[in-house]
Protein backbone atom coordinates (compact mmCIF):
# COMPACT_ATOMS: atom_id res chain seq x y z
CA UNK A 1 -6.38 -42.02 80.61
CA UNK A 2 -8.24 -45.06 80.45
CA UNK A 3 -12.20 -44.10 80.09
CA UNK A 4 -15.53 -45.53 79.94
CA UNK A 5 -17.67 -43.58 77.80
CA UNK A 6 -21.45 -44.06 77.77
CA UNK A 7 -23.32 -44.15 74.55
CA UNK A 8 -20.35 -43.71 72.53
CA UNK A 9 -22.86 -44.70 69.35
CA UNK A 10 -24.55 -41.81 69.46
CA UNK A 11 -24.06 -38.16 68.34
CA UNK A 12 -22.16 -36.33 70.76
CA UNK A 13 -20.55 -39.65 72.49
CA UNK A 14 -19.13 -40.25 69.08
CA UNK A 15 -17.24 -37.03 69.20
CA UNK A 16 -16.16 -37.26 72.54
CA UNK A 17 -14.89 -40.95 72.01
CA UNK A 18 -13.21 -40.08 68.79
CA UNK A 19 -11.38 -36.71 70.45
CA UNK A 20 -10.26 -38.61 73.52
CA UNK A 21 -8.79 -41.49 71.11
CA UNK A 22 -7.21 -38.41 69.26
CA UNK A 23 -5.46 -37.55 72.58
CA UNK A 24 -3.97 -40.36 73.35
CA UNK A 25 -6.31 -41.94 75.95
CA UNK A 26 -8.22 -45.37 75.22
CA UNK A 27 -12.23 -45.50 75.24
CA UNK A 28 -14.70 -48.36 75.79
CA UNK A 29 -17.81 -47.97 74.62
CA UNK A 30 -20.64 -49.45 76.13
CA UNK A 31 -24.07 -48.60 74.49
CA UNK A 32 -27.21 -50.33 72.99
CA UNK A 33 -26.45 -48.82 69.63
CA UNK A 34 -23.90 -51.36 67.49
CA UNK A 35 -20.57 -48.93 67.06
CA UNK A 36 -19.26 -49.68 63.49
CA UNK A 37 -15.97 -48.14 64.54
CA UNK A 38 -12.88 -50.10 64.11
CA UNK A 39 -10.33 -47.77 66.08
CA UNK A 40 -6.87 -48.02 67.68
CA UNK A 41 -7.55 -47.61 71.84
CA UNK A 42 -11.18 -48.34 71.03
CA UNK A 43 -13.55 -51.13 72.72
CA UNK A 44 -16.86 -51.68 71.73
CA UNK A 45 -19.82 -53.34 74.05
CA UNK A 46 -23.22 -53.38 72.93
CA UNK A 47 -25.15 -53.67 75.96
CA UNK A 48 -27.62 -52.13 78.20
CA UNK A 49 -26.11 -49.96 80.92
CA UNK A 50 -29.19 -51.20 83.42
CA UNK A 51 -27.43 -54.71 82.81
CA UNK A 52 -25.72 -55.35 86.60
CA UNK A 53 -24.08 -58.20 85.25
CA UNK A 54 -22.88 -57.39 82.04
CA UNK A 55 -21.64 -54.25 83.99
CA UNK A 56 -20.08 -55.67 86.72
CA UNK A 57 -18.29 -57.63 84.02
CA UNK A 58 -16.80 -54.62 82.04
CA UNK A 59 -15.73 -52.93 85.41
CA UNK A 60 -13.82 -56.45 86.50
CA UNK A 61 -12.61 -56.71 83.05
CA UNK A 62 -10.92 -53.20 82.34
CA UNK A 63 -9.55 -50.72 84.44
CA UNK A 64 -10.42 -46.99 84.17
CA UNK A 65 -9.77 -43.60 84.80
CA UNK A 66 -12.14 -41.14 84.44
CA UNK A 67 -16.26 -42.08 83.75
CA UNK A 68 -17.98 -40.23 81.00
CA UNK A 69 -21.73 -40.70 81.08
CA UNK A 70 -22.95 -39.13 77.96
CA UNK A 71 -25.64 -42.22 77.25
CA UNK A 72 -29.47 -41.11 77.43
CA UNK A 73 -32.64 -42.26 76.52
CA UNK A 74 -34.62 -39.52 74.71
CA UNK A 75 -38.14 -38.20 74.56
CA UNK A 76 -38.64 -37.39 71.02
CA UNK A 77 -41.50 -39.17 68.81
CA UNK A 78 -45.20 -39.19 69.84
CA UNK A 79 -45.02 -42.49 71.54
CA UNK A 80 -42.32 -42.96 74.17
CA UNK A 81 -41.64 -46.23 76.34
CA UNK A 82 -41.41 -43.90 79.38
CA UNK A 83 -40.11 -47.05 81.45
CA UNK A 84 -37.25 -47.41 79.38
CA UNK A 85 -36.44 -43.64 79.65
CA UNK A 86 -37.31 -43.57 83.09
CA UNK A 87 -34.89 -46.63 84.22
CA UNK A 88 -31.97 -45.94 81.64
CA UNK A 89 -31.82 -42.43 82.81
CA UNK A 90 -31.81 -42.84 86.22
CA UNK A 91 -31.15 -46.89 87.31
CA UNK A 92 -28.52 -47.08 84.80
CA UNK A 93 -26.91 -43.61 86.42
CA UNK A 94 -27.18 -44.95 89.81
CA UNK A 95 -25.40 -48.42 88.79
CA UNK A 96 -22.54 -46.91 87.05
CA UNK A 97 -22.29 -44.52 90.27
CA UNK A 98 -22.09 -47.56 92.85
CA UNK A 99 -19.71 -49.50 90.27
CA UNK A 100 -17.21 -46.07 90.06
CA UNK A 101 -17.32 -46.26 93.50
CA UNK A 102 -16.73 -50.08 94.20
CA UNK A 103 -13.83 -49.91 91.56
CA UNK A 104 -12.09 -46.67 92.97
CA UNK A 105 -13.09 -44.38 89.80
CA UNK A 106 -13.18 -41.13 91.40
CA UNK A 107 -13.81 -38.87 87.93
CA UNK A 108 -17.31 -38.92 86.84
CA UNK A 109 -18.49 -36.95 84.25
CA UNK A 110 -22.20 -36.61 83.43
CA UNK A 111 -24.20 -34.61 80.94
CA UNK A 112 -27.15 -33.05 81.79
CA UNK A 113 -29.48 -30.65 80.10
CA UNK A 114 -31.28 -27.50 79.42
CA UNK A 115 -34.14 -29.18 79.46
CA UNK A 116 -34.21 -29.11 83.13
CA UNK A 117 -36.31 -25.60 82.53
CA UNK A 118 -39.12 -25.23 80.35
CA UNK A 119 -39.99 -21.18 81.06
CA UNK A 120 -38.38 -17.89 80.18
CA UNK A 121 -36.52 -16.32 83.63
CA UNK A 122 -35.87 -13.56 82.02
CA UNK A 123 -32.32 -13.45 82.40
CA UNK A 124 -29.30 -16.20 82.08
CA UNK A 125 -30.32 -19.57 84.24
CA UNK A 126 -27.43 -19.93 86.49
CA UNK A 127 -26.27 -23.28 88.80
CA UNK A 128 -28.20 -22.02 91.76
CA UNK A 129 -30.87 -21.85 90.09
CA UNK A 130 -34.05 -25.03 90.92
CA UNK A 131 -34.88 -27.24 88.08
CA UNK A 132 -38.25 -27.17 87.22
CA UNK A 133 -38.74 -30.09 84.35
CA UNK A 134 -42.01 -30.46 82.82
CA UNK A 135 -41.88 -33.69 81.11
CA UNK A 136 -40.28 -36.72 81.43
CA UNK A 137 -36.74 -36.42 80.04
CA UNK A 138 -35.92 -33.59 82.34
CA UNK A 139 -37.33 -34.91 85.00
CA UNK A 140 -35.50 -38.12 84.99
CA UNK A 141 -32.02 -35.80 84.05
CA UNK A 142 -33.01 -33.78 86.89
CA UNK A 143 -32.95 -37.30 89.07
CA UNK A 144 -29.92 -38.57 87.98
CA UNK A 145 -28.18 -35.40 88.97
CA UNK A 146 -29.66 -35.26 92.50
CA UNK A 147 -28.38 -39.42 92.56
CA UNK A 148 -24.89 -38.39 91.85
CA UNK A 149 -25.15 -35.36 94.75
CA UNK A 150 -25.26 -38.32 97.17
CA UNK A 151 -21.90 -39.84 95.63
CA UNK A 152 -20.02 -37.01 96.28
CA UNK A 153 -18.27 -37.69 99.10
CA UNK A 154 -16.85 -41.29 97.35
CA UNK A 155 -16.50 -39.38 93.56
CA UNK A 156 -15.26 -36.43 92.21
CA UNK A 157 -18.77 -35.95 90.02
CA UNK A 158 -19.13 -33.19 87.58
CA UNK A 159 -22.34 -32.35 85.98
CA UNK A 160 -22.66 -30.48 82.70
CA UNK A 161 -25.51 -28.73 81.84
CA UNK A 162 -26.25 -28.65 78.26
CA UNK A 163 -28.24 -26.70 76.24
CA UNK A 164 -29.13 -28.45 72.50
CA UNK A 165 -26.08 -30.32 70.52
CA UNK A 166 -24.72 -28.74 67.79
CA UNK A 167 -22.13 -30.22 64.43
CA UNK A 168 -21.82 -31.78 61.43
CA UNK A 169 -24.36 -34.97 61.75
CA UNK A 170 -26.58 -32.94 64.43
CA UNK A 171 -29.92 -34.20 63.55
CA UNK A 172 -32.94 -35.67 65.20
CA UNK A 173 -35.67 -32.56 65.14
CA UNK A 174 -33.07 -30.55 63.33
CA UNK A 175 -33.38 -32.09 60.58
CA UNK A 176 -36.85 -31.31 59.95
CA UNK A 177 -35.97 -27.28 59.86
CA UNK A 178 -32.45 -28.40 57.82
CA UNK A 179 -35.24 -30.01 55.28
CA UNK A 180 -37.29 -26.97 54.94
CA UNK A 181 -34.58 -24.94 54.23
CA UNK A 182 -32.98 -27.66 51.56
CA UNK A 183 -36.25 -27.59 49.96
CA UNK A 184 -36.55 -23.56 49.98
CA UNK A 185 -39.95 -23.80 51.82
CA UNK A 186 -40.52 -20.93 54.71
CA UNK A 187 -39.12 -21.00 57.80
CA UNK A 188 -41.31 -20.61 60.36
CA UNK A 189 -40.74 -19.13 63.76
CA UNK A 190 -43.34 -18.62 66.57
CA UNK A 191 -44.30 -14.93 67.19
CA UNK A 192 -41.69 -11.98 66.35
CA UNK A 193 -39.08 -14.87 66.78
CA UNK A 194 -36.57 -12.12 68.87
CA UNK A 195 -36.30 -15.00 70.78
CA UNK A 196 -32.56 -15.93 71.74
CA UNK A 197 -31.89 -19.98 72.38
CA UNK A 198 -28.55 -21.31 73.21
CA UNK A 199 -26.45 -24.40 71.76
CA UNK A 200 -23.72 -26.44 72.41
CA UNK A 201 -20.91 -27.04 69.69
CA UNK A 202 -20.00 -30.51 69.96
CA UNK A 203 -16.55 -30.58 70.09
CA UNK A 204 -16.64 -27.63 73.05
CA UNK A 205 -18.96 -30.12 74.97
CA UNK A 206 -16.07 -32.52 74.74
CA UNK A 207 -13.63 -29.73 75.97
CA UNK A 208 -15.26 -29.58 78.71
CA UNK A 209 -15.88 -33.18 79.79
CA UNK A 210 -12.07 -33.60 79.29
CA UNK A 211 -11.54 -30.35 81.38
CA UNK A 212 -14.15 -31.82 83.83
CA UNK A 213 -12.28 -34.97 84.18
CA UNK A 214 -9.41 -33.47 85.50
CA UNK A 215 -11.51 -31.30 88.25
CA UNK A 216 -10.34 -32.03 91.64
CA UNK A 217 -13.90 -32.03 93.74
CA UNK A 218 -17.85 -31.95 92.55
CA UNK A 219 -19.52 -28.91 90.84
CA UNK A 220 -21.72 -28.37 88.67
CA UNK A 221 -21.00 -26.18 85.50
CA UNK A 222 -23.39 -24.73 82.90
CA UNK A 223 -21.90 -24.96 78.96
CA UNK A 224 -23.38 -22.65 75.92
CA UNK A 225 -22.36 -20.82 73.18
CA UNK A 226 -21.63 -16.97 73.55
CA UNK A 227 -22.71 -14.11 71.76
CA UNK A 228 -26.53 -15.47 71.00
CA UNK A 229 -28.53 -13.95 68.32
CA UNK A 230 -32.17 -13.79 67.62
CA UNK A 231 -33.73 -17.36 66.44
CA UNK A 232 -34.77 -15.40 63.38
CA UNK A 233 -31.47 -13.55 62.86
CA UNK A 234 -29.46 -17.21 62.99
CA UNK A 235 -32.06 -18.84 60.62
CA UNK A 236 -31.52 -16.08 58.19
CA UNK A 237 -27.77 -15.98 58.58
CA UNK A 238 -28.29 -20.05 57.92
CA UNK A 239 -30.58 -19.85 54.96
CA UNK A 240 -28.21 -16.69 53.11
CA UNK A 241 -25.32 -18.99 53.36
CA UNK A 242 -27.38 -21.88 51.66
CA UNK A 243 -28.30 -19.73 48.90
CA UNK A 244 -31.44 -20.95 50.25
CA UNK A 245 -35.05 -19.40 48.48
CA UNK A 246 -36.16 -19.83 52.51
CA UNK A 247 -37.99 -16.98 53.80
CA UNK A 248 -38.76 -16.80 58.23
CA UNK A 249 -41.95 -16.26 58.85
CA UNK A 250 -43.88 -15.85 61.55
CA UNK A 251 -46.68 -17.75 63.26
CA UNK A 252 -49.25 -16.13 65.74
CA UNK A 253 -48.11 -17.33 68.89
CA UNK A 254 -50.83 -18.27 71.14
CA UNK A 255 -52.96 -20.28 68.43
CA UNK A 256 -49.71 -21.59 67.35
CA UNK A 257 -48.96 -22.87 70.61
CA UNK A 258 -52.72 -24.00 71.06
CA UNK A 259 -52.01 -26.29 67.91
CA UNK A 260 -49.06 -27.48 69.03
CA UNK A 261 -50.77 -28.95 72.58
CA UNK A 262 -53.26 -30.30 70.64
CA UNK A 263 -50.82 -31.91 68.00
CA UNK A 264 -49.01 -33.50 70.93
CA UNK A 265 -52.06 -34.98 72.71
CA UNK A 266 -53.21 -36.73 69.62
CA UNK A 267 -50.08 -37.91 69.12
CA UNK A 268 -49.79 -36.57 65.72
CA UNK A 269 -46.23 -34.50 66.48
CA UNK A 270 -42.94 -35.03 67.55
CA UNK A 271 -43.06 -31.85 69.71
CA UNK A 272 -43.82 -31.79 73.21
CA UNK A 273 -44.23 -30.41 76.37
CA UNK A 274 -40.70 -28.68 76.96
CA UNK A 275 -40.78 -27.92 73.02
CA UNK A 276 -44.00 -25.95 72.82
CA UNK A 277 -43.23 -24.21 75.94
CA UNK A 278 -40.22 -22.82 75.27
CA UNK A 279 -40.49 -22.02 71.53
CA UNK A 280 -41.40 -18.35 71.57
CA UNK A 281 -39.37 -18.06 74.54
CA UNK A 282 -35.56 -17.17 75.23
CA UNK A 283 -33.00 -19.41 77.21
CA UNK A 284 -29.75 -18.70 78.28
CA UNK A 285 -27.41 -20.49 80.44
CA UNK A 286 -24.80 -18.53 82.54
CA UNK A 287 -21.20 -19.80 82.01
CA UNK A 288 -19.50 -18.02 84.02
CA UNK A 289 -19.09 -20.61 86.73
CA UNK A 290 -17.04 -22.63 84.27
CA UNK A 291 -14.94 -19.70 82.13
CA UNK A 292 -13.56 -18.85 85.93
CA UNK A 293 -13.14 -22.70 87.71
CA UNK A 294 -11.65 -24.41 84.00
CA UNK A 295 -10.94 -21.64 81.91
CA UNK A 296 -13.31 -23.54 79.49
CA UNK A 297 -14.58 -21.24 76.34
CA UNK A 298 -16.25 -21.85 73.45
CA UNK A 299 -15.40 -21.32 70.03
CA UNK A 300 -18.41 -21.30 67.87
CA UNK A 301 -21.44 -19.54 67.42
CA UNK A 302 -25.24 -20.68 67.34
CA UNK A 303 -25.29 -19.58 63.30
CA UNK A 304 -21.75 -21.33 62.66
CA UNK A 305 -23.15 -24.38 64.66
CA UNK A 306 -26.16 -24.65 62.52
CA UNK A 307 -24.66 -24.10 59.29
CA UNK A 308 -22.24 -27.01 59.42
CA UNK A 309 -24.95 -29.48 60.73
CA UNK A 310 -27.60 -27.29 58.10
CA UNK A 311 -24.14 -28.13 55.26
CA UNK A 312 -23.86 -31.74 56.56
CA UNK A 313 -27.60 -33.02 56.22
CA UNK A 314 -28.04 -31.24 52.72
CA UNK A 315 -24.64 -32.93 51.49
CA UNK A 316 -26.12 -36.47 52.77
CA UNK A 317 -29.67 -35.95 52.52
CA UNK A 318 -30.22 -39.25 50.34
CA UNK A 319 -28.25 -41.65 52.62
CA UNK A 320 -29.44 -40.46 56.52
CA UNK A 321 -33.36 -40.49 54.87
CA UNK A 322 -31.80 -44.75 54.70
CA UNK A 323 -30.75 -44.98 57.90
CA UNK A 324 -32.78 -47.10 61.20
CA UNK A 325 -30.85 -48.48 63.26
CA UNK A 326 -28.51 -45.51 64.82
CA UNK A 327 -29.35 -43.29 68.01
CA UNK A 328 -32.19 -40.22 67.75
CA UNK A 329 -29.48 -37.54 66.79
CA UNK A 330 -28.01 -39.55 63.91
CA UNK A 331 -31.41 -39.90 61.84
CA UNK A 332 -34.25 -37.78 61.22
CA UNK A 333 -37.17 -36.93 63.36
CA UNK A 334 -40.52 -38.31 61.85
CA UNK A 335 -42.45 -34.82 60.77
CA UNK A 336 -45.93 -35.80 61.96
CA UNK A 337 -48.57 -33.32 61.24
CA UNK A 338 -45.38 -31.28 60.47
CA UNK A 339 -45.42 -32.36 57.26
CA UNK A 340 -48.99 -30.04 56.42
CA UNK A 341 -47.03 -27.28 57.33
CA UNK A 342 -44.44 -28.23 55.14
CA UNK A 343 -46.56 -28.90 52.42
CA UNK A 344 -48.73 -25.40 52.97
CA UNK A 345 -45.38 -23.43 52.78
């Protein structure tokens, strides 16, 4: 195939660009990140996907295949340019829709996200099941999916729900619970932390966009890892295999929480809305839909996920704490008033 892949700079576009090259198929890359990659197949565009020209240019200019629109502007920080997020999240999805369709590029893969739910239903989310977002990221992921629904009669679009990104070089918020455990300081979970949270290995993610690719029609498909242990039993497991002095902990939950809303008003944390909501909580997608329609499975677990990206930041620590200019995943997340914590544990 010939494919356009969307924020191909950042963390998981990276590993789908780089598997897809692997395969045989040619990428280009168009993302606001610079891509130091020098690769065989590979084209590069720094750009801004809201760009109609520059767009228009890259569609005239190459032919493709299959669309993979991994690109997104996060929410993480205390201050967010929620224009930015707002309009590359949704305008920028919309564009590249009406472009697939003016160019006769019928595959259209998009990510989506977990994030689409902020509240414990007490039993695996399926794809029937409403979005309710509660701040901004979900809410504009939640738009861009109900853009593409109109396209489907033009494009074979397949959405991929996502819970969190996991591999070697995961890092953005990570990376503050990978630095706790580096520097033997507790772990701290909120409540009993019994809580069960699903995640994503990377390169399964990327099995399934290529799978999705392929998919002749529009679905949407939920993607997670299987057999999901407690948040406490996978820190432990992670922390054991560190040789880690790291011990979990709990915090009381509601005053915990409390803090946390407070933290995030002042703009003193890099936690918010979705985060404090669902961190005593449990979330499970169903992926059933997508076992049985692509035969997709995955092939990790949440503790061998975390240990590799745990492995990778500890291994690196000195150079990422160097690095600016790369996407949200690929550098740390600024601690905040995270950082008492830290220093009180």
């Amino acid at each position: 195939m010939h494919t356009l892949v969307t924020g191909a700079s950042g963390f998981f576009g990276d590993v789908l660009k780089r598997r897809l090259l692997r395969e045989g198929h040619t990428v280009v890359n168009i993302d606001l990140e610079r891509d130091e990659d020098t690769l065989p197949g590979l084209t590069s565009i720094q750009g801004d996907l809201r760009d109609k020209a520059l767009m228009q240019r890259v569609f005239s200019e190459h032919r493709f295949d299959a669309i993979f629109h991994v690109a997104a502007q996060l929410a993480h920080g205390a201050r967010i340019d929620e224009h930015l997020l707002w309009t590359s999240n949704v305008d920028a999805t919309r564009l590249l829709a009406d472009l697939a369709v003016e160019h006769g590029v019928k595959p259209f893969v998009f990510t989506s996200t977990n994030c689409l739910w902020a509240a414990n239903m007490g039993r695996p989310i399926t794809e029937e099941d409403t979005p309710a977002p509660v701040e901004i990221y979900g809410r504009s992921k939640w738009e861009a999916e109900k853009i593409l629904l109109g396209y489907t009669d033009r494009l074979n679009v397949v959405t991929l729900r996502c819970p969190t990104i996991m591999d070697s070089g995961r890092l953005g918020l990570l990376a503050i619970l990978y630095e706790f455990i580096d520097d033997h300081k507790t772990v701290w979970v909120v409540g009993p932390g019994d809580n069960t949270y699903q995640f994503i290995y990377a390169d399964d993610l990327a099995t399934a966009c290529i799978q999705a690719a392929g998919y002749n029609g529009s679905n949407t498909f939920n993607v997670g890892s299987d057999n999901v242990k407690s948040m406490r039993a996978v820190y432990e497991s992670v922390i054991t295999a560190a040789g880690s002095r790291s011990k979990v902990r709990s915090l009381p939950e509601g005053p915990t929480i409390a803090a946390m809303i407070a933290a995030h008003k002042l703009k003193l944390s890099p936690l918010g809305p979705y985060h404090y909501k669902m961190i005593a909580e449990s979330f499970l997608f169903d992926t059933t839909r997508i076992k049985r329609e692509l035969g997709w499975r995955p092939t990790l677990t949440n503790e061998e996920m975390l240990l590799r990206a745990y492995s990778y930041y500890s291994q690196n620590r000195k150079e990422i704490a160097a690095r600016t200019d790369v996407s949200a995943h690929r550098k740390p997340a600024s601690m905040g008033i995270i950082r008492l914590l830290k220093w009180l544990s």
